[in-house]
C-alpha atoms as a PDB file:
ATOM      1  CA  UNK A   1      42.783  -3.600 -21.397  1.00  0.00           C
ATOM      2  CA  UNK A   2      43.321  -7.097 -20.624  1.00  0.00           C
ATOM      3  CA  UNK A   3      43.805  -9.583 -23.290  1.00  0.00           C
ATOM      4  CA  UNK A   4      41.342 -12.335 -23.084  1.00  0.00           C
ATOM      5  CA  UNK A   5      42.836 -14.441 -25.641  1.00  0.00           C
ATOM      6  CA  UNK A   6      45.292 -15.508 -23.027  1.00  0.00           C
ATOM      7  CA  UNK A   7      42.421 -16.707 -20.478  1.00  0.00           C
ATOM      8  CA  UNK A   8      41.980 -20.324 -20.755  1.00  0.00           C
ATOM      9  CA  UNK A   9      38.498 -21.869 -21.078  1.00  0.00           C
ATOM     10  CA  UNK A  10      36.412 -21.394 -17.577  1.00  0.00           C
ATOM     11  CA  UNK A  11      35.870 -25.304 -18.047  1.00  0.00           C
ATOM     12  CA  UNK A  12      39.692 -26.310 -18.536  1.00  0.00           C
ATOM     13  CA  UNK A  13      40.834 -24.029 -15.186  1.00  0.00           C
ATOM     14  CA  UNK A  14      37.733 -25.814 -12.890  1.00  0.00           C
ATOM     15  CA  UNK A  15      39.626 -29.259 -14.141  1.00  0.00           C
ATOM     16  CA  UNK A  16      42.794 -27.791 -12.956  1.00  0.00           C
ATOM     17  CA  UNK A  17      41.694 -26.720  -9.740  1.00  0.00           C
ATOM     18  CA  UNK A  18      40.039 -29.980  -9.358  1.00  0.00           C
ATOM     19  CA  UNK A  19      43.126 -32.194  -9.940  1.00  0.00           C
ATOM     20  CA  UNK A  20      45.502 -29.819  -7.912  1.00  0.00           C
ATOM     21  CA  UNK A  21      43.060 -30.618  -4.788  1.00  0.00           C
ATOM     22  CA  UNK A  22      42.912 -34.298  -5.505  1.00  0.00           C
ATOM     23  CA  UNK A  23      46.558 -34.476  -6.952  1.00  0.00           C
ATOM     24  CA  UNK A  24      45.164 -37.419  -9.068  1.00  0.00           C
ATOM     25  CA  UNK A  25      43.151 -37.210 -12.611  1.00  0.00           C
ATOM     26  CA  UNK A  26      41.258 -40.249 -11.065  1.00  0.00           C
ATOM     27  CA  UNK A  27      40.190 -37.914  -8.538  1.00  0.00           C
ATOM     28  CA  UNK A  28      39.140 -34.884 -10.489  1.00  0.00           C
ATOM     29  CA  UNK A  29      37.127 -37.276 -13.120  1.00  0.00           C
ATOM     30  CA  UNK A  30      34.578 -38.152  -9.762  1.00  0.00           C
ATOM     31  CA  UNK A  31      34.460 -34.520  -8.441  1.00  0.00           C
ATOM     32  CA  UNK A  32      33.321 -33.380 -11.683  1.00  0.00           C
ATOM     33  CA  UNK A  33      31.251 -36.038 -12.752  1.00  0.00           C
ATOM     34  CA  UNK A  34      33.684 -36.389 -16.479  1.00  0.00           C
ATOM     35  CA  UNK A  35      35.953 -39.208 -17.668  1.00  0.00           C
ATOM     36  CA  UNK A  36      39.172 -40.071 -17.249  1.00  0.00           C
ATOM     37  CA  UNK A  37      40.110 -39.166 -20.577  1.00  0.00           C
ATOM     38  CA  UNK A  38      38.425 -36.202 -20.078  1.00  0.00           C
ATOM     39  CA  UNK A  39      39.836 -34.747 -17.659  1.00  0.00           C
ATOM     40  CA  UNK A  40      42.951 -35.813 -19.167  1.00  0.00           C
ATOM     41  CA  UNK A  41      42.552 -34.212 -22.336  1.00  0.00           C
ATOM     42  CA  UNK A  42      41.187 -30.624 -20.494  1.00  0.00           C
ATOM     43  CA  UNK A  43      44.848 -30.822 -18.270  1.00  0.00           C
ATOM     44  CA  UNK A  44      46.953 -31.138 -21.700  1.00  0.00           C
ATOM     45  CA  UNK A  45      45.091 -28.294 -23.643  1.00  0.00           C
ATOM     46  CA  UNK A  46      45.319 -25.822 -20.381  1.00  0.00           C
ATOM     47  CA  UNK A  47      49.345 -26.722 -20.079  1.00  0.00           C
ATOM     48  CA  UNK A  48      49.321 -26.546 -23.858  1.00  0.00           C
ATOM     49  CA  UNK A  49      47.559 -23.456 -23.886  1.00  0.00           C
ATOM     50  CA  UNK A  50      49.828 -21.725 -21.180  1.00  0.00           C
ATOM     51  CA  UNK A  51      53.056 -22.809 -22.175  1.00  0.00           C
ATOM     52  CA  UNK A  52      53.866 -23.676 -18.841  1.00  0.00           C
ATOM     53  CA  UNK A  53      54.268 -27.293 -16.933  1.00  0.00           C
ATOM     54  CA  UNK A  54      51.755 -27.249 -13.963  1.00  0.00           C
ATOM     55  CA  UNK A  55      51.832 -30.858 -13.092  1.00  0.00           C
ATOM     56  CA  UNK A  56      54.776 -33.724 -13.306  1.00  0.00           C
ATOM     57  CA  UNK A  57      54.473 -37.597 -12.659  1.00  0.00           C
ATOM     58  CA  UNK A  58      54.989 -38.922  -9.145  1.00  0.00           C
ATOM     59  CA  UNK A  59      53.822 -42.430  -9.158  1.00  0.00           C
ATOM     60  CA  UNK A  60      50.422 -43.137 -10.494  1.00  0.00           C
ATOM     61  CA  UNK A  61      49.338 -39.387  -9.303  1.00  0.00           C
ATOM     62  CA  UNK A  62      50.518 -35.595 -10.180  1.00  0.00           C
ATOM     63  CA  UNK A  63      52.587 -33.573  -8.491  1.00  0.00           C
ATOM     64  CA  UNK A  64      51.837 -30.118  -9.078  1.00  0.00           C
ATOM     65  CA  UNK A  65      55.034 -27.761  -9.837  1.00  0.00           C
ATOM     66  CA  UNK A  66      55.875 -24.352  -8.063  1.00  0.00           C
ATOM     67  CA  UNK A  67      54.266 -22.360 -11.076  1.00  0.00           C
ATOM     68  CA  UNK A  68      50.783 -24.814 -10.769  1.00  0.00           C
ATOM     69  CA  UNK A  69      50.651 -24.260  -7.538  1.00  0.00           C
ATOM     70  CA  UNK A  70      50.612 -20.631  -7.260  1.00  0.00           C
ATOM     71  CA  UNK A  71      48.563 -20.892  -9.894  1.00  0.00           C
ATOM     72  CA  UNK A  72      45.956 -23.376  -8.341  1.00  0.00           C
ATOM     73  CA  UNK A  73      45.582 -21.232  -5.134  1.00  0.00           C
ATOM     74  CA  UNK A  74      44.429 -18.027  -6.399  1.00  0.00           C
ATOM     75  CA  UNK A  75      42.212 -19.960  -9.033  1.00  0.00           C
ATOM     76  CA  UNK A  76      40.607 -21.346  -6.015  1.00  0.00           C
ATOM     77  CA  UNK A  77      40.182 -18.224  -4.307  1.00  0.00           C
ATOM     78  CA  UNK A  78      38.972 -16.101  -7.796  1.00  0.00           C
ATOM     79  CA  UNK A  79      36.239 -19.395  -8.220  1.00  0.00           C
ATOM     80  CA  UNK A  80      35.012 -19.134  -4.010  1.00  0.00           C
ATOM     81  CA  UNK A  81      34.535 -15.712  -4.745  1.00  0.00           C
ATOM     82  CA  UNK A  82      32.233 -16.516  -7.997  1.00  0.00           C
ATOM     83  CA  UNK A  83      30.862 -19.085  -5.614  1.00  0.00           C
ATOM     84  CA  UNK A  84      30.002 -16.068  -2.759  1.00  0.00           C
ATOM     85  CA  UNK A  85      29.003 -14.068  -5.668  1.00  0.00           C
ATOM     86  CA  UNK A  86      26.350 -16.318  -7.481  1.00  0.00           C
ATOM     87  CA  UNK A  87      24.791 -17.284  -3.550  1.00  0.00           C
ATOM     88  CA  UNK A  88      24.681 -13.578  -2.916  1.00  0.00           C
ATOM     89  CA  UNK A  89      22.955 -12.580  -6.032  1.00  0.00           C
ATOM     90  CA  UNK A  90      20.822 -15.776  -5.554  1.00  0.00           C
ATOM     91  CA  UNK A  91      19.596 -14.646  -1.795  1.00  0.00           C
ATOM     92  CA  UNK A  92      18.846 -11.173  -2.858  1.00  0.00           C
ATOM     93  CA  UNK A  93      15.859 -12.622  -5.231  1.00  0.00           C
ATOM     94  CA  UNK A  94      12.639 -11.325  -2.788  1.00  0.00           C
ATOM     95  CA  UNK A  95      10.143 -13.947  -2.389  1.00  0.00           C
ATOM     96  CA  UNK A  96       6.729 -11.964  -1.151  1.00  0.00           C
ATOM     97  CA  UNK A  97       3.495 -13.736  -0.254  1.00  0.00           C
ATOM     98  CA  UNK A  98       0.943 -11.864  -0.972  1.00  0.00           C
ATOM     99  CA  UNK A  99      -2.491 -12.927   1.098  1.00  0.00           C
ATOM    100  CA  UNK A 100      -5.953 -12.124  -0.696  1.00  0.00           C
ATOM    101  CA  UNK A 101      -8.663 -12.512   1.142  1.00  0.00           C
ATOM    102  CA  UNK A 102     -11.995 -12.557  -1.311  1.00  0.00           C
ATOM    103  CA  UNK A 103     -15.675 -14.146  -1.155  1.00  0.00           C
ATOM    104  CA  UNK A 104     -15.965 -18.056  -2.059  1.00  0.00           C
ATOM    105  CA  UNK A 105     -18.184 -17.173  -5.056  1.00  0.00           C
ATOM    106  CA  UNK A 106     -15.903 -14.536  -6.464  1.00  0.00           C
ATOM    107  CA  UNK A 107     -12.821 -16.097  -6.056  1.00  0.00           C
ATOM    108  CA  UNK A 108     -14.088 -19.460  -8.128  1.00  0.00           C
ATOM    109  CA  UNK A 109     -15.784 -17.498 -10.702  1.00  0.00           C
ATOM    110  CA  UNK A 110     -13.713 -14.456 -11.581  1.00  0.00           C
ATOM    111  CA  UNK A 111     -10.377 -14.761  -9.497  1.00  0.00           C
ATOM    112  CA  UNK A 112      -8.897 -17.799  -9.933  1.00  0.00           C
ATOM    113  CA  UNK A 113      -9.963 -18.218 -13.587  1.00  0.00           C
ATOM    114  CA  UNK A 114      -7.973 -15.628 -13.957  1.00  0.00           C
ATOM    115  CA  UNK A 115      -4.815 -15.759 -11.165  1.00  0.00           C
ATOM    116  CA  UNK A 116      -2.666 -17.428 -13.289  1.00  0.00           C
ATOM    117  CA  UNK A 117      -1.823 -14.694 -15.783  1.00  0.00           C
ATOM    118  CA  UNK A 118      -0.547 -12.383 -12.640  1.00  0.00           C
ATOM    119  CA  UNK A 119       1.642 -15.611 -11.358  1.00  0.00           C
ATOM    120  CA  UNK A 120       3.187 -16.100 -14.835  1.00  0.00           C
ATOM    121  CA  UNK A 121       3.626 -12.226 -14.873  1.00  0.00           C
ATOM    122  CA  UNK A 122       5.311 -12.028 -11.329  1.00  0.00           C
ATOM    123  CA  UNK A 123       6.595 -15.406 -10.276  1.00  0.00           C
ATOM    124  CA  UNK A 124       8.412 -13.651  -7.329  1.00  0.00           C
ATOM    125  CA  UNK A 125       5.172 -13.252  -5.553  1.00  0.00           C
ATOM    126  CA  UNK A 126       3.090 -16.090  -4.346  1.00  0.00           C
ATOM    127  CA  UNK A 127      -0.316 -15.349  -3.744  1.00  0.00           C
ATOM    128  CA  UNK A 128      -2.566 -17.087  -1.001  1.00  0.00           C
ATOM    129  CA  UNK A 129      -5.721 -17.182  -1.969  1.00  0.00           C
ATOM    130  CA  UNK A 130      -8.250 -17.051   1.037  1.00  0.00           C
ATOM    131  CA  UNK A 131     -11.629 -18.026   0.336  1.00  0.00           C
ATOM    132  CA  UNK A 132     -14.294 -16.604   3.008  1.00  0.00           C
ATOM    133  CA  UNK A 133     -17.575 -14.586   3.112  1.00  0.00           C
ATOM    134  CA  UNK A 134     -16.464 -12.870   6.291  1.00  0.00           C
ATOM    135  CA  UNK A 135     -14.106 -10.075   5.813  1.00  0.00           C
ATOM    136  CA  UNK A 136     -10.629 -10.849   7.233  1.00  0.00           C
ATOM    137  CA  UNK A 137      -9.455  -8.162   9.731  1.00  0.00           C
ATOM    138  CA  UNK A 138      -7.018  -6.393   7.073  1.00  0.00           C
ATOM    139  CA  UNK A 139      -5.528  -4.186  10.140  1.00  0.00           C
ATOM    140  CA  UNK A 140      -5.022  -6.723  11.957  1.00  0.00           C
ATOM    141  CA  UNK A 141      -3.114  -8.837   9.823  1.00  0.00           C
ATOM    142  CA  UNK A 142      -5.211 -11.845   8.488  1.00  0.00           C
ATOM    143  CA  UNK A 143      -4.441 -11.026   4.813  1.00  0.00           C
ATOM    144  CA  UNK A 144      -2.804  -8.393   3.185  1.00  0.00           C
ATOM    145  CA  UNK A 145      -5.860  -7.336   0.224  1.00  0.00           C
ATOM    146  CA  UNK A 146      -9.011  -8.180  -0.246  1.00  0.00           C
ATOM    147  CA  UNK A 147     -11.904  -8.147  -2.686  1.00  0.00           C
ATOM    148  CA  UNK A 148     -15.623  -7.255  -1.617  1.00  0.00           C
ATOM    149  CA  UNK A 149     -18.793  -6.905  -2.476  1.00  0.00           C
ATOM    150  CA  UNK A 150     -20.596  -4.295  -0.746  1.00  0.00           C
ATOM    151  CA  UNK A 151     -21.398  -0.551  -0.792  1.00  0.00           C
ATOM    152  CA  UNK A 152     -17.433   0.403  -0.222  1.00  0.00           C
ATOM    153  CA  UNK A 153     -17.943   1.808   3.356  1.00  0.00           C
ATOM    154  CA  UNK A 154     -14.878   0.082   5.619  1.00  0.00           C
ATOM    155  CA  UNK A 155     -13.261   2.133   7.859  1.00  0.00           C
ATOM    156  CA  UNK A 156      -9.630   2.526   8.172  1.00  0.00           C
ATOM    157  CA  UNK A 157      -9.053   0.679   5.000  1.00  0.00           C
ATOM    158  CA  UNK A 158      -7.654   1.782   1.434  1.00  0.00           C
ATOM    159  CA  UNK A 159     -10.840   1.783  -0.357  1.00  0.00           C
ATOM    160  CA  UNK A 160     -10.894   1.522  -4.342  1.00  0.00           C
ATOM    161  CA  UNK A 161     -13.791   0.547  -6.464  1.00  0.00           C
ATOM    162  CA  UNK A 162     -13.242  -2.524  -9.105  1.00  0.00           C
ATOM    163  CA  UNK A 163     -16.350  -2.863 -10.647  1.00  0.00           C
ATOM    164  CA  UNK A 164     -19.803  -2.745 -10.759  1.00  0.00           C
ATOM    165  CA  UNK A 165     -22.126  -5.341 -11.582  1.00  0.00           C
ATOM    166  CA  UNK A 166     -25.566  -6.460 -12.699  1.00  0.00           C
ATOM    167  CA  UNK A 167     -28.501  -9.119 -12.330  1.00  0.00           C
ATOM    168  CA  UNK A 168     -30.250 -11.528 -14.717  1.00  0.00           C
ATOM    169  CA  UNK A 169     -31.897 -14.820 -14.968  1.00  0.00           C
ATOM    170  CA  UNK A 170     -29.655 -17.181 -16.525  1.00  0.00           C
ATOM    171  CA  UNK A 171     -30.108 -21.228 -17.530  1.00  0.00           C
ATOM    172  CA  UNK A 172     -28.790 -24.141 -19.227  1.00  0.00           C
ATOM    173  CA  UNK A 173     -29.468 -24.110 -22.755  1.00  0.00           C
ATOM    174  CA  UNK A 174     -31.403 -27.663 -22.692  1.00  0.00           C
ATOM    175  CA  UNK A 175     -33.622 -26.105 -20.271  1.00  0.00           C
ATOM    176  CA  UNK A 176     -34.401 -23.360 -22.557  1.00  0.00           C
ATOM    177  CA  UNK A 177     -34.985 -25.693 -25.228  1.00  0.00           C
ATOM    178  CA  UNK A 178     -37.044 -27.849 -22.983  1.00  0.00           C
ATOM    179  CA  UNK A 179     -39.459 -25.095 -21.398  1.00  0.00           C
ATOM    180  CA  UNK A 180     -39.329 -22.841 -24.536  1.00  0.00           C
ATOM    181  CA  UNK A 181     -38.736 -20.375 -23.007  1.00  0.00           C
ATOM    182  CA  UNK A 182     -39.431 -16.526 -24.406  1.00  0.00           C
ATOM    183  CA  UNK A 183     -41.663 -14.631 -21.736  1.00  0.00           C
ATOM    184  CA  UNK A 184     -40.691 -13.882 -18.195  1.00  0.00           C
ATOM    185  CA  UNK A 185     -44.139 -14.319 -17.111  1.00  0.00           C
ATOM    186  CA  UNK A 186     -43.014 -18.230 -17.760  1.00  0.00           C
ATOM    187  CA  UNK A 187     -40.846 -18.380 -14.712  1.00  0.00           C
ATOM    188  CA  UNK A 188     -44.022 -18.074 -12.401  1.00  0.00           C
ATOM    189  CA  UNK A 189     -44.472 -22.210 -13.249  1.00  0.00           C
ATOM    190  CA  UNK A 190     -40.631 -22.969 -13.417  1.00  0.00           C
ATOM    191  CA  UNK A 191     -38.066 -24.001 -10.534  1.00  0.00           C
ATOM    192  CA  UNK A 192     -36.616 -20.845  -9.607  1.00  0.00           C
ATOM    193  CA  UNK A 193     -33.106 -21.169  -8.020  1.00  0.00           C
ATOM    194  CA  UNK A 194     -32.251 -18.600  -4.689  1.00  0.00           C
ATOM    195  CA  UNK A 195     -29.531 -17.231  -3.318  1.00  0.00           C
ATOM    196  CA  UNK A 196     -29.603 -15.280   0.434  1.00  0.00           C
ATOM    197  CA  UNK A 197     -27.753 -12.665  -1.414  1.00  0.00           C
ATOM    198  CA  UNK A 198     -29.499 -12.475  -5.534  1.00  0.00           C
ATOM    199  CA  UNK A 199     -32.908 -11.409  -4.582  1.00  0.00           C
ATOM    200  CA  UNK A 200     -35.911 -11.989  -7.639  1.00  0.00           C
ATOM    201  CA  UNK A 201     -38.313  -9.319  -6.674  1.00  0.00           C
ATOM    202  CA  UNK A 202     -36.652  -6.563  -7.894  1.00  0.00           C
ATOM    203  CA  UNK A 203     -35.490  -7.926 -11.202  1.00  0.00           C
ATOM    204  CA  UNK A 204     -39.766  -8.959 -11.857  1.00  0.00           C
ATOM    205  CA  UNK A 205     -40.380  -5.687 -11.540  1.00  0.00           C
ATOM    206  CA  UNK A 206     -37.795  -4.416 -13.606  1.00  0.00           C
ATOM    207  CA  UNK A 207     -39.353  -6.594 -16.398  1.00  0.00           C
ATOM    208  CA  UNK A 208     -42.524  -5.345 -15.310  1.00  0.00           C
ATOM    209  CA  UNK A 209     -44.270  -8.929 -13.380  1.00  0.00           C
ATOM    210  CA  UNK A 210     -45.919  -8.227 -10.078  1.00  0.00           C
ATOM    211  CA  UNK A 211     -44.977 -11.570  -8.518  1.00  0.00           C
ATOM    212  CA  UNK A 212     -43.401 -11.686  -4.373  1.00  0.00           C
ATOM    213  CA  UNK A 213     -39.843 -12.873  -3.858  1.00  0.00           C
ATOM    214  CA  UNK A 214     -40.222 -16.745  -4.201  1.00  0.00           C
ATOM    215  CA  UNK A 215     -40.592 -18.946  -0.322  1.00  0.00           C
ATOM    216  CA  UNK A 216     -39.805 -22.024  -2.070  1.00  0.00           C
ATOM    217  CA  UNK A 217     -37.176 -24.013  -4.000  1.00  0.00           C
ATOM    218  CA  UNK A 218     -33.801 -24.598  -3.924  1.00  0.00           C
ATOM    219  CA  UNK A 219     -31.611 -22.437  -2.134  1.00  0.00           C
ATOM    220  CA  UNK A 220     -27.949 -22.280  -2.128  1.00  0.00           C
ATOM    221  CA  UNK A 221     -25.826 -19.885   0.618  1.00  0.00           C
ATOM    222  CA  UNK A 222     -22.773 -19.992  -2.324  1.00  0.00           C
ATOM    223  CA  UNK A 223     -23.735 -18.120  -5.889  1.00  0.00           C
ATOM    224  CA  UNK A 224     -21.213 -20.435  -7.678  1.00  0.00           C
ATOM    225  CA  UNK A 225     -22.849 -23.270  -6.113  1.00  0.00           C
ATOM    226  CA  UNK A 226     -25.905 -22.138  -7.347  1.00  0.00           C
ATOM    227  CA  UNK A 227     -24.855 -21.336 -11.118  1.00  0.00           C
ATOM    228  CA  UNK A 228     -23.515 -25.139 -10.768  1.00  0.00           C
ATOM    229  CA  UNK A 229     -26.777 -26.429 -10.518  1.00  0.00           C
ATOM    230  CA  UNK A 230     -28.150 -23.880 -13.033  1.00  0.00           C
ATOM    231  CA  UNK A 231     -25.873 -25.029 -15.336  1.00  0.00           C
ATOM    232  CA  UNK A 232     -27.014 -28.735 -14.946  1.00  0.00           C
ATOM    233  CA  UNK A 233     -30.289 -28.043 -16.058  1.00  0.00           C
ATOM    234  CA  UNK A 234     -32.008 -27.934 -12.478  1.00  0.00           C
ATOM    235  CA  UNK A 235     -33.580 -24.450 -13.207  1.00  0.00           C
ATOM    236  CA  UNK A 236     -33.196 -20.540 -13.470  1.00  0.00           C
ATOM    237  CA  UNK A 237     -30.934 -18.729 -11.416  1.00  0.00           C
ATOM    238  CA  UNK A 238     -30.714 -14.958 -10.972  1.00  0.00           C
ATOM    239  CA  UNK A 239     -27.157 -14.651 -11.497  1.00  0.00           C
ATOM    240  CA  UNK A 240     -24.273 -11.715 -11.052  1.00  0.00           C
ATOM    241  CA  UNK A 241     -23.098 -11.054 -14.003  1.00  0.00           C
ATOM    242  CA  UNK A 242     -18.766 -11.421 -13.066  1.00  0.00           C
ATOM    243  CA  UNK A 243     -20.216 -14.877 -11.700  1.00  0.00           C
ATOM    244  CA  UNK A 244     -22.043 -15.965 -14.887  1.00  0.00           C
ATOM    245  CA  UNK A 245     -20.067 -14.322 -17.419  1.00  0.00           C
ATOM    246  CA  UNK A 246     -17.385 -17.258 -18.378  1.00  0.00           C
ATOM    247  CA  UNK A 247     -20.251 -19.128 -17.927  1.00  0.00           C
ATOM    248  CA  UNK A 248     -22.086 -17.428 -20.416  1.00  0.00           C
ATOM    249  CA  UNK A 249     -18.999 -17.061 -22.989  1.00  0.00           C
ATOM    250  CA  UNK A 250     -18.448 -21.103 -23.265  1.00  0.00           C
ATOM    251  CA  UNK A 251     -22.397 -21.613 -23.567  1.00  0.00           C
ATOM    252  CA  UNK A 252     -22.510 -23.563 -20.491  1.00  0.00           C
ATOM    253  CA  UNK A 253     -25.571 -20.989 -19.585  1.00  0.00           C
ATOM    254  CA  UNK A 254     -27.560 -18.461 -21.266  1.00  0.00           C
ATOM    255  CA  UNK A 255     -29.603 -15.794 -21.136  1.00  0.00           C
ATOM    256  CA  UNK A 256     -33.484 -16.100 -22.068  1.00  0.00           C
ATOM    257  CA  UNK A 257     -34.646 -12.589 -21.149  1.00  0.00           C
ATOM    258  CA  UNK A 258     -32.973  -9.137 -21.940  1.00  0.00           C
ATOM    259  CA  UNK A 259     -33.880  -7.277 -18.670  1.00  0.00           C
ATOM    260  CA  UNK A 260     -30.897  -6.313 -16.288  1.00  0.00           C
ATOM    261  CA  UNK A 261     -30.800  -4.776 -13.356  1.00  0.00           C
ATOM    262  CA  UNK A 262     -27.527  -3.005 -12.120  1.00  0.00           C
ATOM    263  CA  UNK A 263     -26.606  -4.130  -8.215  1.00  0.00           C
ATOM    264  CA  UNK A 264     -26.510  -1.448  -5.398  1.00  0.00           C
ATOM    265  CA  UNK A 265     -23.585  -3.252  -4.429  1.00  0.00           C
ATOM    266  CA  UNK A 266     -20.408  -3.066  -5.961  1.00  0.00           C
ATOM    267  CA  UNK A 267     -16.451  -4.855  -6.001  1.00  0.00           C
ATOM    268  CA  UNK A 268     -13.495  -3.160  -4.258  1.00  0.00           C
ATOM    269  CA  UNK A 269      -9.967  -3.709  -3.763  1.00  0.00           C
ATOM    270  CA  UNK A 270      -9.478  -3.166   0.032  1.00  0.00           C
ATOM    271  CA  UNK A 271      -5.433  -2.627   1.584  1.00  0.00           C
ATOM    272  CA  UNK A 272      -4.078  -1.535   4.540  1.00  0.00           C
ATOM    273  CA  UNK A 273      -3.114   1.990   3.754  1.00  0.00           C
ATOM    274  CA  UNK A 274       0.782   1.760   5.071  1.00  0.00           C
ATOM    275  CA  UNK A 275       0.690  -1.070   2.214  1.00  0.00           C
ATOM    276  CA  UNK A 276      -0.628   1.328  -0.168  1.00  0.00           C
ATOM    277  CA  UNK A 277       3.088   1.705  -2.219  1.00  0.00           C
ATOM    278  CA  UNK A 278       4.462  -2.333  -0.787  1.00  0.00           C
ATOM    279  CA  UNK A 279       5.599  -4.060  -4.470  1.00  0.00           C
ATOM    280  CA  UNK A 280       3.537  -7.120  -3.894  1.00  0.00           C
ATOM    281  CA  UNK A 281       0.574  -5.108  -3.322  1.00  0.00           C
ATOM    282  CA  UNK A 282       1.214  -2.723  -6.055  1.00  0.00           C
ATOM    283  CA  UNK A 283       1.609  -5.518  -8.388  1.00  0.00           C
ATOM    284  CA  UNK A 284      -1.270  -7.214  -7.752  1.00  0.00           C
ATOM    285  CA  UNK A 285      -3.786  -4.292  -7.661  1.00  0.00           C
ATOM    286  CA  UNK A 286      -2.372  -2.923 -11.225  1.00  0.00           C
ATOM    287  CA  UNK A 287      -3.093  -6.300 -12.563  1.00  0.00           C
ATOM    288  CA  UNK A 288      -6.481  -6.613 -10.802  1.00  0.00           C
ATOM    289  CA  UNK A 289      -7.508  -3.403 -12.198  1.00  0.00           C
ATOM    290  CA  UNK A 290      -6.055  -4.137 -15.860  1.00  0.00           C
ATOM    291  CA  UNK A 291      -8.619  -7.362 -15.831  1.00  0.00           C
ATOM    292  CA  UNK A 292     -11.733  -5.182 -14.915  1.00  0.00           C
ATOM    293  CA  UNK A 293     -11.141  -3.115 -17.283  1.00  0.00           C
ATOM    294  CA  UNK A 294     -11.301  -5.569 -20.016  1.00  0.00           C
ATOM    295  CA  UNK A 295     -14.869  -6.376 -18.039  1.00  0.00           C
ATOM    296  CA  UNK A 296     -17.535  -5.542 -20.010  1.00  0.00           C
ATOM    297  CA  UNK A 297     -21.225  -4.768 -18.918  1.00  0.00           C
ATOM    298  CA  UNK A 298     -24.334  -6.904 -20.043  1.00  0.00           C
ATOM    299  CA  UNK A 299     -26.047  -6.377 -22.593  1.00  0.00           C
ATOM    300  CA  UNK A 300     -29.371  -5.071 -22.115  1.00  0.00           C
ATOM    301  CA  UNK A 301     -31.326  -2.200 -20.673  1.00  0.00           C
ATOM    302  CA  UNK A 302     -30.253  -1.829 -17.086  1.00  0.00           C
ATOM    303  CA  UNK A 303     -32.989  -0.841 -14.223  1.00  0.00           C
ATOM    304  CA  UNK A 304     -31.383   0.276 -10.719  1.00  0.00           C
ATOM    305  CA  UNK A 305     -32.053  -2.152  -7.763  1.00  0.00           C
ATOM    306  CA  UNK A 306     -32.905  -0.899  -4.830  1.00  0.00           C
ATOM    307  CA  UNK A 307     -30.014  -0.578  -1.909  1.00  0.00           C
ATOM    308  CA  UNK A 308     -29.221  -3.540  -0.120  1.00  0.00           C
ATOM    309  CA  UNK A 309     -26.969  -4.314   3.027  1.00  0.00           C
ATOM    310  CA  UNK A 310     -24.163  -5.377   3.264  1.00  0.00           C
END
């Protein structure tokens, strides 16, 4: 077993190899960014330390002796090869990019709220969030995942289900103050906000109103856009509950009216199935699936909607 007593300071033997290049103290102070006196001081201890001359005066410069420089060129080579080492170990760290492909509304509401606990848990991967209601061709190679809403039928695709989810009426709470409201037969004479894909008719019936899906009003082709304006007091949305739910937990909406009704439609994680075991992938959908967990259902009694496409 080696003795490391006798190994001088890592710091002291870079000085060394510093001045033996430079053959000057002047000129291993700028290399390494120290002082003068510095360097001069690290030289004496390392010669002091050793027992053995490694430099002598010639001029205003060093001259290094036989013993320093046998002694400077393997240091050299033993600190290239910690050099060659460290950029090895340094380009083995795997950088992935991992693209998600995922609908506008879902990705402001739910995803990105939520993205930055997976980055701070796996800063090796960076994920590219792409926002679009059409489904990016997976197979193909447009993104790697992706997040849905639908009835899970996509052939040739890794299918997994997330989460479900459920509808409600939802508003800002100075519009419930200002309407009062506490029936749902009230929203016959209010401003009822739309959405191609939140349909009213079947959540009246579910609270038992015989009123036709609204023709009129405001109508928005993005759900978040839509709980936006909900949430500025412009009316009453019907709103997905993973869309509303932050929403609902800061009290920048509420809920007037208990009726639910749970969605024929449902989230899934979608992957190539070759990708099935890839890390990046594998990271992401273990996270992804630890958040819905932690997703609770509405409170309420929930009615089934009937089927819609998708």
């Amino acid at each position: 077993m080696s003795d490391h007593r006798r190994t001088p300071a890592l710091g002291s033997l870079r000085v060394f190899v510093a001045a033996a290049r430079s053959q000057s103290v002047t000129g291993a102070a700028a290399a390494l960014h120290l002082t003068h006196g510095a360097v001069s001081h690290q030289l004496r201890q390392l010669q002091d330390h050793l027992g053995i001359a490694l430099f002598e005066r010639h001029g205003r410069g060093l001259r290094l002796t036989a013993h320093g420089a046998a002694y400077a060129e393997e240091l050299a080579r033993a600190f290239a090869d910690i050099d060659q080492a460290t950029d090895r170990l340094l380009a083995s760290r795997v950088y992935r990019r991992l693209r998600v492909s995922c609908m506008p509304s879902f990705a402001a509401r739910w995803l990105l709220p939520r993205l930055g606990n997976f980055i701070a848990r796996h800063p090796e991967c960076d994920v590219e969030v792409q926002s679009s209601a059409r489904l990016a061709d997976i197979k193909g190679g447009e993104a790697d995942v992706a997040l849905r809403f639908g009835h899970g039928r996509y052939p040739g695709l890794h299918c997994r289900l997330l989460m479900k989810d459920w509808y409600y009426p939802v508003c800002s709470p100075d519009f419930h103050r200002r309407h009062e409201l506490n029936s749902p037969a009230q929203l016959i004479t209010l401003p009822l906000l739309r959405s191609p894909d939140e349909h009213w008719q079947p959540w009246f019936s579910a609270a038992g109103l015989v009123i036709d899906e609204p023709q009129r009003g405001a109508i928005f082709d993005d759900s978040s856009l839509m709980l936006m304006a909900a949430a500025s007091g412009q009316g009453v949305a019907l709103a997905r509950h993973t869309l509303a739910v932050d929403d609902l937990a800061n009290g920048r909406l509420l809920r007037p009216f208990t009726t639910i009704i749970e969605s024929p439609l449902a989230y899934y994680f979608l992957s190539r199935p070759a990708d099935e075991e890839q890390p990046a992938v594998v990271s992401f959908r273990d996270w992804l699936f630890q958040e819905a967990a932690s997703y609770s259902p509405p409170a309420g009694e929930a009615t089934a909607a009937p089927g819609q496409g998708s």
